[in-house]
C-alpha atoms as a PDB file:
ATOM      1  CA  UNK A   1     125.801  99.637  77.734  1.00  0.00           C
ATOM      2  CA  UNK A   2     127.304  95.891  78.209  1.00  0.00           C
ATOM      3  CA  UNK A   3     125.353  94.176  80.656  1.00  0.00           C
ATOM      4  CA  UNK A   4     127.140  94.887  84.296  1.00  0.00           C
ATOM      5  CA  UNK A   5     127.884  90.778  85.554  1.00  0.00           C
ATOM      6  CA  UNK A   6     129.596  91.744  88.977  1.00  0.00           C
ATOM      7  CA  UNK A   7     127.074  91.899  91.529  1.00  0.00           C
ATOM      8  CA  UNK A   8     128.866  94.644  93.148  1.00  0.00           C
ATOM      9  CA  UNK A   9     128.251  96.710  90.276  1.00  0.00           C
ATOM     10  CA  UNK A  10     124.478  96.128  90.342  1.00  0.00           C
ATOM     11  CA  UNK A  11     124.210  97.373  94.204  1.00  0.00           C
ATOM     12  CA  UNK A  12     126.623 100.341  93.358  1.00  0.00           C
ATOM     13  CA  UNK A  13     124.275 101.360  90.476  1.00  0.00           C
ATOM     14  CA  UNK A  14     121.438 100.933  93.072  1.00  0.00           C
ATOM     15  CA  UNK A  15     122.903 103.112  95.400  1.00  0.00           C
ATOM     16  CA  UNK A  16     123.878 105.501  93.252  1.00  0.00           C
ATOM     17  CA  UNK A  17     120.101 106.133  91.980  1.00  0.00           C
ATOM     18  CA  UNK A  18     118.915 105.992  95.593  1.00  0.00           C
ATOM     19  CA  UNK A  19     121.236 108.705  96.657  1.00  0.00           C
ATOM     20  CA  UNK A  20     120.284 110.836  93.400  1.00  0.00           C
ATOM     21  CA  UNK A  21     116.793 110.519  94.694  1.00  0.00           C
ATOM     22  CA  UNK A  22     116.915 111.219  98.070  1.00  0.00           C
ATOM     23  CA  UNK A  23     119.434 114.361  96.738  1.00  0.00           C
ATOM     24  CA  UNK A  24     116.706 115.587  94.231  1.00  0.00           C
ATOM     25  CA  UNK A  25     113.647 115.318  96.810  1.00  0.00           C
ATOM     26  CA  UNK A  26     115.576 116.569  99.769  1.00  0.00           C
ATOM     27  CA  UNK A  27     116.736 119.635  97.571  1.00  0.00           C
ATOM     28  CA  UNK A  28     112.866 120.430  96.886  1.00  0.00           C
ATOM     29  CA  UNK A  29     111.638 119.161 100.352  1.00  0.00           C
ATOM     30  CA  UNK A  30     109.842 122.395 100.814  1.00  0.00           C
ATOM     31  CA  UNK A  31     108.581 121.802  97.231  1.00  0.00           C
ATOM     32  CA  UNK A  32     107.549 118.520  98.303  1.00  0.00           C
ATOM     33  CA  UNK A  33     105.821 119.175 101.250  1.00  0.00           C
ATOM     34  CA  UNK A  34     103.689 122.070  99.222  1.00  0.00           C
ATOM     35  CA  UNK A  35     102.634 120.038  97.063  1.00  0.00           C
ATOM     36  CA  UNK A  36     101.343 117.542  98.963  1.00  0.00           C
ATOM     37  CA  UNK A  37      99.440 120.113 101.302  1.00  0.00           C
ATOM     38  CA  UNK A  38      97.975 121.635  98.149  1.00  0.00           C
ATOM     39  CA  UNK A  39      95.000 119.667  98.728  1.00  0.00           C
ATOM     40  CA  UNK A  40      94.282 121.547 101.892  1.00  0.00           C
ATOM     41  CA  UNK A  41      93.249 124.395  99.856  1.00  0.00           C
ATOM     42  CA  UNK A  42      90.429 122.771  98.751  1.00  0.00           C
ATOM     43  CA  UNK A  43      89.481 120.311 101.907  1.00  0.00           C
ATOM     44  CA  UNK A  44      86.285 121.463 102.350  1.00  0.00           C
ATOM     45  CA  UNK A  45      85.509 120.160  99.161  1.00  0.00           C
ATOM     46  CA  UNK A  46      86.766 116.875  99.594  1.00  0.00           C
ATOM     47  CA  UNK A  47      87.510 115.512 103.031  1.00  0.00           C
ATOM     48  CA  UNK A  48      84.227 115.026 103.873  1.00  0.00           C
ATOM     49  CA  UNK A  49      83.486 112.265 101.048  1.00  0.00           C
ATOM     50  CA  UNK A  50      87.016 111.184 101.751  1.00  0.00           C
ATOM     51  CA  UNK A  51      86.426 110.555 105.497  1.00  0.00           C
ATOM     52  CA  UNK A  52      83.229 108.361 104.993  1.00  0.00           C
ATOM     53  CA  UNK A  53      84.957 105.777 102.458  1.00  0.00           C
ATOM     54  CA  UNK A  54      86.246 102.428 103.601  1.00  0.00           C
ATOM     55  CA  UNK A  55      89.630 102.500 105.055  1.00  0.00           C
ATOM     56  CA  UNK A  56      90.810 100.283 101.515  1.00  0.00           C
ATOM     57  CA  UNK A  57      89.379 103.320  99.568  1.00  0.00           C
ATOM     58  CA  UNK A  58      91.147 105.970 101.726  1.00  0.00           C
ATOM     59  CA  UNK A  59      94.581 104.082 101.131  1.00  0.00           C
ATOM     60  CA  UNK A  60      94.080 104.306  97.857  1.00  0.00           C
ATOM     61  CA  UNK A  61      92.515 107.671  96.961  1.00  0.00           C
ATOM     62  CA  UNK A  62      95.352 109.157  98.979  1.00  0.00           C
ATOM     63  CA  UNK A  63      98.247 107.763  97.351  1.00  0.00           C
ATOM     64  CA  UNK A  64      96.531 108.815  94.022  1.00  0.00           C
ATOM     65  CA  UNK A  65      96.535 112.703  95.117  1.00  0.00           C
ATOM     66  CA  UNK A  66      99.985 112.032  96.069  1.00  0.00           C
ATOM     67  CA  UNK A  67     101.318 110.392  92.773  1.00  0.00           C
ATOM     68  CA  UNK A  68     100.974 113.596  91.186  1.00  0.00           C
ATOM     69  CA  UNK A  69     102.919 115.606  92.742  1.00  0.00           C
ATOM     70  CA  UNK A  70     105.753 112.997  92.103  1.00  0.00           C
ATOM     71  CA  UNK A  71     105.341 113.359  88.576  1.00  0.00           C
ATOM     72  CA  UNK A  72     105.426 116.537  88.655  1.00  0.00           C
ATOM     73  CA  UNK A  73     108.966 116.435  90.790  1.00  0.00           C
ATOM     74  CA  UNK A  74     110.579 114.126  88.975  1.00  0.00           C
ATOM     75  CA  UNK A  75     109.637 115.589  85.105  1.00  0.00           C
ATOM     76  CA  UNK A  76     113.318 116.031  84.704  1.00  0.00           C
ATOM     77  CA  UNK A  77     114.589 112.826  86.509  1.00  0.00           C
ATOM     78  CA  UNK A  78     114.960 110.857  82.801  1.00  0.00           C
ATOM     79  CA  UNK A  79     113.222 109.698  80.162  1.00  0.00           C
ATOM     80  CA  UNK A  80     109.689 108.234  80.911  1.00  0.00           C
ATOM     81  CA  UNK A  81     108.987 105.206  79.183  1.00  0.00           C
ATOM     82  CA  UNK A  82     105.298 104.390  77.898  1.00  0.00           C
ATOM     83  CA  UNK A  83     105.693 100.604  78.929  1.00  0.00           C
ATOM     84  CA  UNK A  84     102.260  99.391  80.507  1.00  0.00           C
ATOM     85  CA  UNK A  85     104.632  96.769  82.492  1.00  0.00           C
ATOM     86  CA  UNK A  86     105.789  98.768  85.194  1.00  0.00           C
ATOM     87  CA  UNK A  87     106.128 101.158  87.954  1.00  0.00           C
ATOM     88  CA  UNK A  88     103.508 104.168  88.160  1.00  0.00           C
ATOM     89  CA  UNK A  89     106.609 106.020  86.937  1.00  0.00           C
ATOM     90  CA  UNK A  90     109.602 104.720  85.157  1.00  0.00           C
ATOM     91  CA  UNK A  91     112.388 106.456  83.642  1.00  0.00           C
ATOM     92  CA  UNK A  92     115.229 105.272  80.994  1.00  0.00           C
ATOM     93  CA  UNK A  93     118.328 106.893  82.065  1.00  0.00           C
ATOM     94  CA  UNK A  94     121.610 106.000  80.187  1.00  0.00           C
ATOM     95  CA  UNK A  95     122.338 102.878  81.882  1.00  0.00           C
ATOM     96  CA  UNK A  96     119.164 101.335  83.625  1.00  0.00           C
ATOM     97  CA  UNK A  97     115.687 101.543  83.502  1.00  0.00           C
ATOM     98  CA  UNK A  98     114.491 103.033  86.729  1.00  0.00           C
ATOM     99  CA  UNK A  99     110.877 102.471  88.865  1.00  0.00           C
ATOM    100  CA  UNK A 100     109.462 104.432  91.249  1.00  0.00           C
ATOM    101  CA  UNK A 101     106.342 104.046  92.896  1.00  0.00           C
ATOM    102  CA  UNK A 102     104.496 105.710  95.546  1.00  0.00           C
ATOM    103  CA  UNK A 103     103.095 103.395  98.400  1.00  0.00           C
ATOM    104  CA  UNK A 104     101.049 104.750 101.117  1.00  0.00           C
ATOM    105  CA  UNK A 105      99.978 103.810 104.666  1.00  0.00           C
ATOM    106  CA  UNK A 106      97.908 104.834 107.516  1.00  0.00           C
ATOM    107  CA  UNK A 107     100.220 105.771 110.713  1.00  0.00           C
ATOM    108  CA  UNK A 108      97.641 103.742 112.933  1.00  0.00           C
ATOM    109  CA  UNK A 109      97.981 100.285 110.858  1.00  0.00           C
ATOM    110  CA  UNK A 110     101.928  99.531 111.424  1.00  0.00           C
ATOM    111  CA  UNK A 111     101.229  96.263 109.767  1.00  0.00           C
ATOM    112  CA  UNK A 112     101.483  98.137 106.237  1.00  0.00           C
ATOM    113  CA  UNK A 113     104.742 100.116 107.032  1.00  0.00           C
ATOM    114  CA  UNK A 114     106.523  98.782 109.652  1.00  0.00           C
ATOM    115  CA  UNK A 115     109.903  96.858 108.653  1.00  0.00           C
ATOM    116  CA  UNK A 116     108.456  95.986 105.382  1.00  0.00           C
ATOM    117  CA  UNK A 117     106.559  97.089 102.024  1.00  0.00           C
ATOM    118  CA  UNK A 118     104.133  95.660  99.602  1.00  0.00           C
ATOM    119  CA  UNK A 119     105.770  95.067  96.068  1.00  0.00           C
ATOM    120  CA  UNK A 120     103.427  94.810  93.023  1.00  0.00           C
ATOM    121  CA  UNK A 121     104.563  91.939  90.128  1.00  0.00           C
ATOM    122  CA  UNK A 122     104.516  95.040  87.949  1.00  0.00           C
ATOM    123  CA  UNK A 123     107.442  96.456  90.327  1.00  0.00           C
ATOM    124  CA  UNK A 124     110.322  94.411  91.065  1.00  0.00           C
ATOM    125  CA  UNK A 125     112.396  92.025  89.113  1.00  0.00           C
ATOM    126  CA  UNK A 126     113.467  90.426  92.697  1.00  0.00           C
ATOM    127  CA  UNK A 127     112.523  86.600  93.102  1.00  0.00           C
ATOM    128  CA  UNK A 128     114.786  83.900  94.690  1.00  0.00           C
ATOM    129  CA  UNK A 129     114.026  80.245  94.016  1.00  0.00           C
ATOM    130  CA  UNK A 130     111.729  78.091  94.851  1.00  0.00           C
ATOM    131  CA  UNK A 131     108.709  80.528  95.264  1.00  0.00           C
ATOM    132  CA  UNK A 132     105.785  81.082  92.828  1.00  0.00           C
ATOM    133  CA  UNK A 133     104.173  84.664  93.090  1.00  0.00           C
ATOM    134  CA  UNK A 134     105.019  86.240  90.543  1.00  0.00           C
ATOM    135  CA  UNK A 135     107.232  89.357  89.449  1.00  0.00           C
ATOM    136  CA  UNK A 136     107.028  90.930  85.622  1.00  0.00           C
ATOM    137  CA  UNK A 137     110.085  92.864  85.396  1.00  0.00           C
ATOM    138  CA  UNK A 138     113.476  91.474  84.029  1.00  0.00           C
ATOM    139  CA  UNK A 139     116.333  91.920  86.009  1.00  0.00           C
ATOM    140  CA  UNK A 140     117.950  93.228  82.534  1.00  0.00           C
ATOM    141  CA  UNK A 141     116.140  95.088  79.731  1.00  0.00           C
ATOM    142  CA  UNK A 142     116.790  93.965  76.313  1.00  0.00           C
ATOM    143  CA  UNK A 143     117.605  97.078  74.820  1.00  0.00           C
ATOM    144  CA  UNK A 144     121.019  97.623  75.519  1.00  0.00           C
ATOM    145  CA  UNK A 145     121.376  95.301  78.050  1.00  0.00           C
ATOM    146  CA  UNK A 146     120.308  98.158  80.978  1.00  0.00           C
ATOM    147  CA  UNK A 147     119.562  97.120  84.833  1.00  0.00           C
ATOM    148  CA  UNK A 148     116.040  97.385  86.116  1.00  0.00           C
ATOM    149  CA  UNK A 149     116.014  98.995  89.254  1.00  0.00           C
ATOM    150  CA  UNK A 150     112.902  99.221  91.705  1.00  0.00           C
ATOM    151  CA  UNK A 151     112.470 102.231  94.524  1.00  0.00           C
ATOM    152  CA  UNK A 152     109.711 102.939  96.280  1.00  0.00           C
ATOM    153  CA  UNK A 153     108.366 106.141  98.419  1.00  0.00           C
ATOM    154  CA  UNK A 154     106.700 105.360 101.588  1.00  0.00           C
ATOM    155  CA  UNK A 155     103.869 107.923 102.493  1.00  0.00           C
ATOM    156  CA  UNK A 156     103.436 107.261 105.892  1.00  0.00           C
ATOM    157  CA  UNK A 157      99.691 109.279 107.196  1.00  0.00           C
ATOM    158  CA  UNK A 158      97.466 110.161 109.901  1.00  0.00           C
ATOM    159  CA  UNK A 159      93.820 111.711 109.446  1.00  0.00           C
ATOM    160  CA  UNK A 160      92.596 113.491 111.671  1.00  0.00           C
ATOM    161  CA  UNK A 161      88.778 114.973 112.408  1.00  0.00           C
ATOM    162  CA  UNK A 162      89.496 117.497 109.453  1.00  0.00           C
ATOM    163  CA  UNK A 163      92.061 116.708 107.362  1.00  0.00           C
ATOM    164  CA  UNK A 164      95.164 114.290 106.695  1.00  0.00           C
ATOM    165  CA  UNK A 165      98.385 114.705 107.706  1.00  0.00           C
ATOM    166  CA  UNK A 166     101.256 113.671 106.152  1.00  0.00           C
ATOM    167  CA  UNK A 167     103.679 111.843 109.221  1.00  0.00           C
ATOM    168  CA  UNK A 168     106.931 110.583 107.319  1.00  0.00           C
ATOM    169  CA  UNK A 169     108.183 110.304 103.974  1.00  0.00           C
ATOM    170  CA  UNK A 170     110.486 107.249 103.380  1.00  0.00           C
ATOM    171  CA  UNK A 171     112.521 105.967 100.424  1.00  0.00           C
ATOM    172  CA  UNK A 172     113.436 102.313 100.005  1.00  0.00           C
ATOM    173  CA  UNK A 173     115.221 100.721  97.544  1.00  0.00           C
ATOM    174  CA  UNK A 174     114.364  96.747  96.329  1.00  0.00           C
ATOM    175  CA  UNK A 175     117.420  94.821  95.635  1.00  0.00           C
ATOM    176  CA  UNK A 176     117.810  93.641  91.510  1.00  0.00           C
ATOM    177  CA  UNK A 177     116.652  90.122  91.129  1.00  0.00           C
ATOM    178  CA  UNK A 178     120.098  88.864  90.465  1.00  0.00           C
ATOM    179  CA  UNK A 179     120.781  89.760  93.896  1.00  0.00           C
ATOM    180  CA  UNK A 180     118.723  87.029  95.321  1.00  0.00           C
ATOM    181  CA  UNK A 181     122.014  85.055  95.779  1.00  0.00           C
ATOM    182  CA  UNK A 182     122.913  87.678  98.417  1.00  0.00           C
ATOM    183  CA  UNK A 183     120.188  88.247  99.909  1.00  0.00           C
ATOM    184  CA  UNK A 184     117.822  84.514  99.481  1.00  0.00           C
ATOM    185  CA  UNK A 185     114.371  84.702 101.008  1.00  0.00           C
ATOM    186  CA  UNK A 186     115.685  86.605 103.776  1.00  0.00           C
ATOM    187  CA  UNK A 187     113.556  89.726 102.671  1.00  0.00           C
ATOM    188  CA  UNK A 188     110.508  88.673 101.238  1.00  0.00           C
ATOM    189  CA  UNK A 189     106.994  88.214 103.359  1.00  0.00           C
ATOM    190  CA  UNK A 190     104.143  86.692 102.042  1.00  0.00           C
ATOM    191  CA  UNK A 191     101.497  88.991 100.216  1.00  0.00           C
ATOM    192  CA  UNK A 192      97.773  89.493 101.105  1.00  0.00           C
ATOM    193  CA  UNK A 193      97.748  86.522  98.497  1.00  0.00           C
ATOM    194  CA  UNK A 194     100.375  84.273 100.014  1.00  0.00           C
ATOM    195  CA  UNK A 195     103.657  83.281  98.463  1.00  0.00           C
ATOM    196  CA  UNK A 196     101.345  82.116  95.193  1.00  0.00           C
ATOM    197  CA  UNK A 197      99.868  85.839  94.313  1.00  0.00           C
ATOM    198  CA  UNK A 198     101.225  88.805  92.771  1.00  0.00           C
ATOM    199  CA  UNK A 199     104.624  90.178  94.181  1.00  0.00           C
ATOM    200  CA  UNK A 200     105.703  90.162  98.078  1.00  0.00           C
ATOM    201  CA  UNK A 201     106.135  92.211 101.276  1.00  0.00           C
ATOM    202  CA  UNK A 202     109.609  93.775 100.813  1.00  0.00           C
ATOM    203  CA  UNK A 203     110.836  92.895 104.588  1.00  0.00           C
ATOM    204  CA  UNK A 204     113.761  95.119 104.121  1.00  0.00           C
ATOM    205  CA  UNK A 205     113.973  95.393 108.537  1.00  0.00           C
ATOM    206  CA  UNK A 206     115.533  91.984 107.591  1.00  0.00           C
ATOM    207  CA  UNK A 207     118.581  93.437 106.124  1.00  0.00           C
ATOM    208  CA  UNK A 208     118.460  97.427 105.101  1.00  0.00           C
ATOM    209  CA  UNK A 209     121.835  97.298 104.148  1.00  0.00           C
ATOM    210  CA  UNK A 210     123.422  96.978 100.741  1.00  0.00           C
ATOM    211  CA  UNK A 211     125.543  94.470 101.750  1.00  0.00           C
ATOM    212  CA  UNK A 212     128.575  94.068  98.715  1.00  0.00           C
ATOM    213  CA  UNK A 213     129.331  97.695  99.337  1.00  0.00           C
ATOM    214  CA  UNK A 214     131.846  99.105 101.680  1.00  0.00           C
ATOM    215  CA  UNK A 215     130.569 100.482 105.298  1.00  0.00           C
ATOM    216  CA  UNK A 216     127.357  98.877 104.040  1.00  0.00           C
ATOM    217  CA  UNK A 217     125.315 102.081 103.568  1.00  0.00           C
ATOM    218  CA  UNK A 218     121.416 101.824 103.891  1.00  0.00           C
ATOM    219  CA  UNK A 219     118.826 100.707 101.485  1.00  0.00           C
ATOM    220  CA  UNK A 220     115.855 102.576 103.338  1.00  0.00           C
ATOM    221  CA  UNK A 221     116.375 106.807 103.748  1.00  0.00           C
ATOM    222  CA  UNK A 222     113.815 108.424 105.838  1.00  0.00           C
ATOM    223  CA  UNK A 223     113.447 111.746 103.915  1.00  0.00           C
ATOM    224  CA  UNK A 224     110.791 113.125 106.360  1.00  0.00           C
ATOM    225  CA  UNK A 225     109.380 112.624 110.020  1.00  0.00           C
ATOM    226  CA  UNK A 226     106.463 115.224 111.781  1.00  0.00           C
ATOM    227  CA  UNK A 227     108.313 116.893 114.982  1.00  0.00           C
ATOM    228  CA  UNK A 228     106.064 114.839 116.725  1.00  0.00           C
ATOM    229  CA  UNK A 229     107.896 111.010 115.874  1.00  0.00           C
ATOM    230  CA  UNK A 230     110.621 112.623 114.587  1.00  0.00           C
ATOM    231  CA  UNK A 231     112.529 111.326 117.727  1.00  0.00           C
ATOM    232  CA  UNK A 232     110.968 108.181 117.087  1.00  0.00           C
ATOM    233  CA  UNK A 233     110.895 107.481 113.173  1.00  0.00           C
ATOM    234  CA  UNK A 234     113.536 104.842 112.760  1.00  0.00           C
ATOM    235  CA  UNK A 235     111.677 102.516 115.718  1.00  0.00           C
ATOM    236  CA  UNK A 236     108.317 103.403 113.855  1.00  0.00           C
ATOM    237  CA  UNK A 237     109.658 101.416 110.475  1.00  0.00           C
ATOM    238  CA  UNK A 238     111.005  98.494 112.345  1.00  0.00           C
ATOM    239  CA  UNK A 239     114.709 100.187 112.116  1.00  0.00           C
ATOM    240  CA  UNK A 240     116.429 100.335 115.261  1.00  0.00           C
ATOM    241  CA  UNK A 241     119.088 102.651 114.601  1.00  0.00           C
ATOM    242  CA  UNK A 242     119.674 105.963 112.558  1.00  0.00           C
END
């Protein structure tokens, strides 16, 4: 495929991966939301050494157990590719080279989920000038010229005295790198590291919106809320309006 120039292109491509995703997991929401109660099968056998980790440990050894049931869902999304430069998954379909990778935060630390995202230099092509963390992905692929694209799933969770609860399920999309002329610095927040580490905070609150496309639709799709913030789940990402 010829390399697409128009910057229009690149944010209809975008979008049109975005909505495939949200289609595919909203068609197997059920699906989804089994999966990732499987573990309460079995939670006498691990919540106990879960609960007395560090909170850094939790994070992590939660969004672990919940990477595999996205690989599991999306086995049939395209063809994985065996780079170690990455996303936790990435795909080849027949005219980008997707990544998607799974993100987690606790419901009581807004800080990690509110308005914004952390963004791995192993996850995003997207870098304006004048900065110099760093990002490891090329806005374009070599082979056959084919746009690297970057979504994300936000697991948003609570624990509770025996188990954890899954509160919201959201799915954000980073702009390409050669958007950066669109959307600047506007969207990037310094990392734990500063502006000098690895990757960024995605501050997609900033501007949710891909904004070369008609009626603008959103970058960020809440996929699930609890009944208890469902009311509330746009205000609880730093998004004021549905």
């Amino acid at each position: 495929m010829p390399f697409i120039k128009d910057l229009k292109e690149i944010e209809k491509l975008e979008n049109h991966y975005l909505n495939k995703i949200q289609f595919d997991l909203e068609q197997d929401l059920d699906k989804m939301l089994k999966g990732l109660k499987s573990k309460d099968k079995i939670k006498d056998d691990w919540f106990p050494i879960f609960n007395s980790a560090a909170k850094k440990r939790q994070n992590s050894d939660f969004a672990r157990g919940a990477e595999r049931i996205y690989y599991w869902l999306f086995h049939q999304f395209g063809l994985p590719n065996s780079s170690p430069i990455g996303a936790d998954m990435m795909f080849e379909v027949y005219n980008a080279f997707v990544h998607i990778d799974v993100k987690t935060a606790r419901l009581n630390n807004p800080s990690d989920y509110k308005g914004k995202i952390p963004v791995g230099e192993n996850q995003t092509c997207y870098k304006p000038e004048g900065y110099d963390f760093t990002v490891n992905l090329p806005p374009v692929y070599s082979y056959e010229r084919k746009i690297c694209l970057s979504y994300f799933i936000n697991i948003i969770y609570d624990i509770t005295d025996e188990n954890v609860e899954v509160k919201a399920i959201i799915l954000i999309s980073v702009p390409n790198g050669l958007l950066a002329s669109v959307y600047g610095d506007e969207i990037i927040e310094a990392g734990k590291t500063g502006y000098s580490g690895k990757g960024f905070r995605y501050h997609y609150a900033k501007n949710p919106y891909f904004e070369l496309l008609d009626n603008k639709p959103r970058r960020v799709r809440v996929l699930y809320a609890s009944e208890d913030i469902k009311d509330n789940i746009y205000k609880l990402i730093g998004l004021q309006n549905a």
